[in-house]
C-alpha atoms as a PDB file:
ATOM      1  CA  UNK A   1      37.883   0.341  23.891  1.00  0.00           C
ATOM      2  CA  UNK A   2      36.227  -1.633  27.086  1.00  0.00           C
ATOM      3  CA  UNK A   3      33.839   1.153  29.120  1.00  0.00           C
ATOM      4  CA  UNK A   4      34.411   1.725  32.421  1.00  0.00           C
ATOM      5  CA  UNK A   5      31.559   0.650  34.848  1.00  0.00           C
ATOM      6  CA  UNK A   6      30.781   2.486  38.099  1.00  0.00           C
ATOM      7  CA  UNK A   7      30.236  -0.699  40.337  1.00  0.00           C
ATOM      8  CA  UNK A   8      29.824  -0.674  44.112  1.00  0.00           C
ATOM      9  CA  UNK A   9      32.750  -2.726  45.733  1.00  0.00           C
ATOM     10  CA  UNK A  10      30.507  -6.237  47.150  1.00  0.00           C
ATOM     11  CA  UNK A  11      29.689  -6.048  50.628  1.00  0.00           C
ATOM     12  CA  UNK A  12      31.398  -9.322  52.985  1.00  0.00           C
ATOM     13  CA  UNK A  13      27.832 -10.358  53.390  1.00  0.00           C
ATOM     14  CA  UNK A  14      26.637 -10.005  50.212  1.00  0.00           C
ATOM     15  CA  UNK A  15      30.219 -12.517  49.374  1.00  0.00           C
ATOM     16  CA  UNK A  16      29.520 -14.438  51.511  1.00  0.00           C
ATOM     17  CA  UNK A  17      25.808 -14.859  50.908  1.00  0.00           C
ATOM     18  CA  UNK A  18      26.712 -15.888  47.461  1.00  0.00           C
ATOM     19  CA  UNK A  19      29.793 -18.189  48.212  1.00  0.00           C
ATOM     20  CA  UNK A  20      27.463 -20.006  50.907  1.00  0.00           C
ATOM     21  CA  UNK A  21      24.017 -19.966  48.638  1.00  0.00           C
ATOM     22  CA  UNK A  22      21.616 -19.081  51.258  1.00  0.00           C
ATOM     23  CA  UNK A  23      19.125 -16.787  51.060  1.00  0.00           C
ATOM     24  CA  UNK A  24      20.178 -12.918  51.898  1.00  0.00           C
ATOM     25  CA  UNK A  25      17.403 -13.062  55.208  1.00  0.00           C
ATOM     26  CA  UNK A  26      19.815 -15.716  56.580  1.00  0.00           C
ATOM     27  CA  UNK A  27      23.008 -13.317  56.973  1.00  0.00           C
ATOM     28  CA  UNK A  28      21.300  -9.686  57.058  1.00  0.00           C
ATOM     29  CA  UNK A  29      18.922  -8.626  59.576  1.00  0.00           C
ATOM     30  CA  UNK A  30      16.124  -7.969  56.751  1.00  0.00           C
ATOM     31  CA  UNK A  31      12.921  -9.372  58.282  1.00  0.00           C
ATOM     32  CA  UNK A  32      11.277 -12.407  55.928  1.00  0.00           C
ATOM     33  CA  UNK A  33       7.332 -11.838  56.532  1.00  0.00           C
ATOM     34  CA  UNK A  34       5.416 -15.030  55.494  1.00  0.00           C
ATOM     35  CA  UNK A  35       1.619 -15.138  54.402  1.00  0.00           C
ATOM     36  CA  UNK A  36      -0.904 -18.032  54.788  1.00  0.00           C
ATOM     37  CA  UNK A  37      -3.610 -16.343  53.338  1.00  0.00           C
ATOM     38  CA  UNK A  38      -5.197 -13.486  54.586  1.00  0.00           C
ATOM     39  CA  UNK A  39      -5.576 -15.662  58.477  1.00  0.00           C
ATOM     40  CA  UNK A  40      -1.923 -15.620  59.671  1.00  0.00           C
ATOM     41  CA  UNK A  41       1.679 -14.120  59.380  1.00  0.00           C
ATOM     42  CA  UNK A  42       4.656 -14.707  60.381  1.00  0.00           C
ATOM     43  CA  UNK A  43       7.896 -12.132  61.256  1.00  0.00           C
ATOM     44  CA  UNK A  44      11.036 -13.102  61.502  1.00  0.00           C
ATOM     45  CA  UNK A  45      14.087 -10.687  62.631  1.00  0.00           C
ATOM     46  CA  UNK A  46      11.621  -8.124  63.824  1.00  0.00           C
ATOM     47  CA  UNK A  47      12.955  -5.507  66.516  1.00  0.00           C
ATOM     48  CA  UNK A  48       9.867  -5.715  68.810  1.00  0.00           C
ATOM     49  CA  UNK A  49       6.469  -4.444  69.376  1.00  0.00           C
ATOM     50  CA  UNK A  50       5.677  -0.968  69.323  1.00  0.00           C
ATOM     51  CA  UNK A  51       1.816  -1.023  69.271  1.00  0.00           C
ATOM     52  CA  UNK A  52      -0.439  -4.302  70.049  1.00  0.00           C
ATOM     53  CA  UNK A  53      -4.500  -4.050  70.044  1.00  0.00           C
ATOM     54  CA  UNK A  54      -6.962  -6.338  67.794  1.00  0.00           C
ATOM     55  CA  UNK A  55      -6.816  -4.262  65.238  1.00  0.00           C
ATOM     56  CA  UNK A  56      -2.973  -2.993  64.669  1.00  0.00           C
ATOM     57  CA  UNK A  57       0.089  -4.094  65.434  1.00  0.00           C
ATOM     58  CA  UNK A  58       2.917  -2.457  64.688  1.00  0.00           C
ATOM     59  CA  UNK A  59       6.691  -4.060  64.278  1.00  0.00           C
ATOM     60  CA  UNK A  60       9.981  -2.433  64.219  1.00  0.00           C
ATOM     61  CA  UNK A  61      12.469  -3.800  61.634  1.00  0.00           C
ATOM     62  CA  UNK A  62      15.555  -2.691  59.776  1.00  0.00           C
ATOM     63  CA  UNK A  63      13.501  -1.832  56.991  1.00  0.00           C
ATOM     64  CA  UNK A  64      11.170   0.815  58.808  1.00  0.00           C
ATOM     65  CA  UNK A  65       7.831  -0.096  60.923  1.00  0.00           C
ATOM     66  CA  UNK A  66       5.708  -2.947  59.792  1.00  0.00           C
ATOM     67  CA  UNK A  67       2.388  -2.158  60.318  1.00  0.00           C
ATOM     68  CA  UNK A  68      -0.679  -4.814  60.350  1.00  0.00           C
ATOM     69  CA  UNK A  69      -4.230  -3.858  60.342  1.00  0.00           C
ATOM     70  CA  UNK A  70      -7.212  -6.401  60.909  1.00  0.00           C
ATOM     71  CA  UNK A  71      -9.757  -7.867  62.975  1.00  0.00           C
ATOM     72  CA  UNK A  72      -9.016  -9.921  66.163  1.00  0.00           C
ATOM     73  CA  UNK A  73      -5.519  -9.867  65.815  1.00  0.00           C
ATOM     74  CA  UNK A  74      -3.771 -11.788  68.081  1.00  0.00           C
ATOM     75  CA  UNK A  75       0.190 -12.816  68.745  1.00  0.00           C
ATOM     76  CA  UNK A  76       0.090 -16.551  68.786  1.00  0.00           C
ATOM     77  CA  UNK A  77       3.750 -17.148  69.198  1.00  0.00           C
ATOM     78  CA  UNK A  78       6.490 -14.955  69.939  1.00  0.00           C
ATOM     79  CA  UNK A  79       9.976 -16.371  70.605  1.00  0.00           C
ATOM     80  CA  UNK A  80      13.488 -13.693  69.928  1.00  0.00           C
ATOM     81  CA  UNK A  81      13.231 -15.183  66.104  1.00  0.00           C
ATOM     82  CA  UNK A  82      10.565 -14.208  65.298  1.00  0.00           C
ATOM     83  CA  UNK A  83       6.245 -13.380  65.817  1.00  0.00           C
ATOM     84  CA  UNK A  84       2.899 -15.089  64.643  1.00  0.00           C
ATOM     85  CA  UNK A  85       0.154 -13.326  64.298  1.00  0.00           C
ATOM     86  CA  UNK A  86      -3.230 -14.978  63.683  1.00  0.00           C
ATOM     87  CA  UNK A  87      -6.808 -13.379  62.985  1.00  0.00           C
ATOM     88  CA  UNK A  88      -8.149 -11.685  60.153  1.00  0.00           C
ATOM     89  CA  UNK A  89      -5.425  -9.463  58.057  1.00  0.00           C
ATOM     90  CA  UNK A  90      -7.174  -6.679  55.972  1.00  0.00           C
ATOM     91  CA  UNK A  91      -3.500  -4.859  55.445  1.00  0.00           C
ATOM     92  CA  UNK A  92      -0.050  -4.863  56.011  1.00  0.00           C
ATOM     93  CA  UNK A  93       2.610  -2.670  55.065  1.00  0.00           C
ATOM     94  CA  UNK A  94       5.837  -0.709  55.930  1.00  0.00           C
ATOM     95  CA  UNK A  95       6.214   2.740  56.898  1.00  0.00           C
ATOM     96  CA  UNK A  96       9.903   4.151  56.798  1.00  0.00           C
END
């Protein structure tokens, strides 16, 4: 006898993201936050800014706030894709 599985019906996106083979960033509005060391970071599909000095700065995303603490923290580029932030990053995290 085959067992029964409870299995949530696939989302269109989550279809289509596998028909298509792109990464799930690409169709959802999940922000991708990219790294280079501990000097810069990039945000994509961020909401906007909610808080800006040199030592925070807080994002709004789908997944809650992004929050980034450090020293001299600066937005170097900002377009509606997405944000750069450069100085020195000592933490970043989300709060939901």
């Amino acid at each position: 006898m085959k067992e029964k599985r409870n299995r949530k019906p696939e989302s269109l996106k989550s279809q289509l993201t596998k028909m298509l083979d792109v990464p799930p960033e690409v169709v959802s509005d999940l922000p991708q936050v990219v790294m280079s060391g501990n000097q810069e970071i990039r945000v994509e599909n961020f909401g906007g800014i909610l808080e800006y000095t040199s030592q925070t700065i807080r994002l709004n995303t789908k997944c809650g706030i992004l929050v980034i603490h450090g020293i001299a923290l600066e937005a170097q580029k900002m377009t509606a894709e997405y944000i750069t932030i450069k100085g020195t990053i000592i933490q970043i995290g989300f709060v939901v």
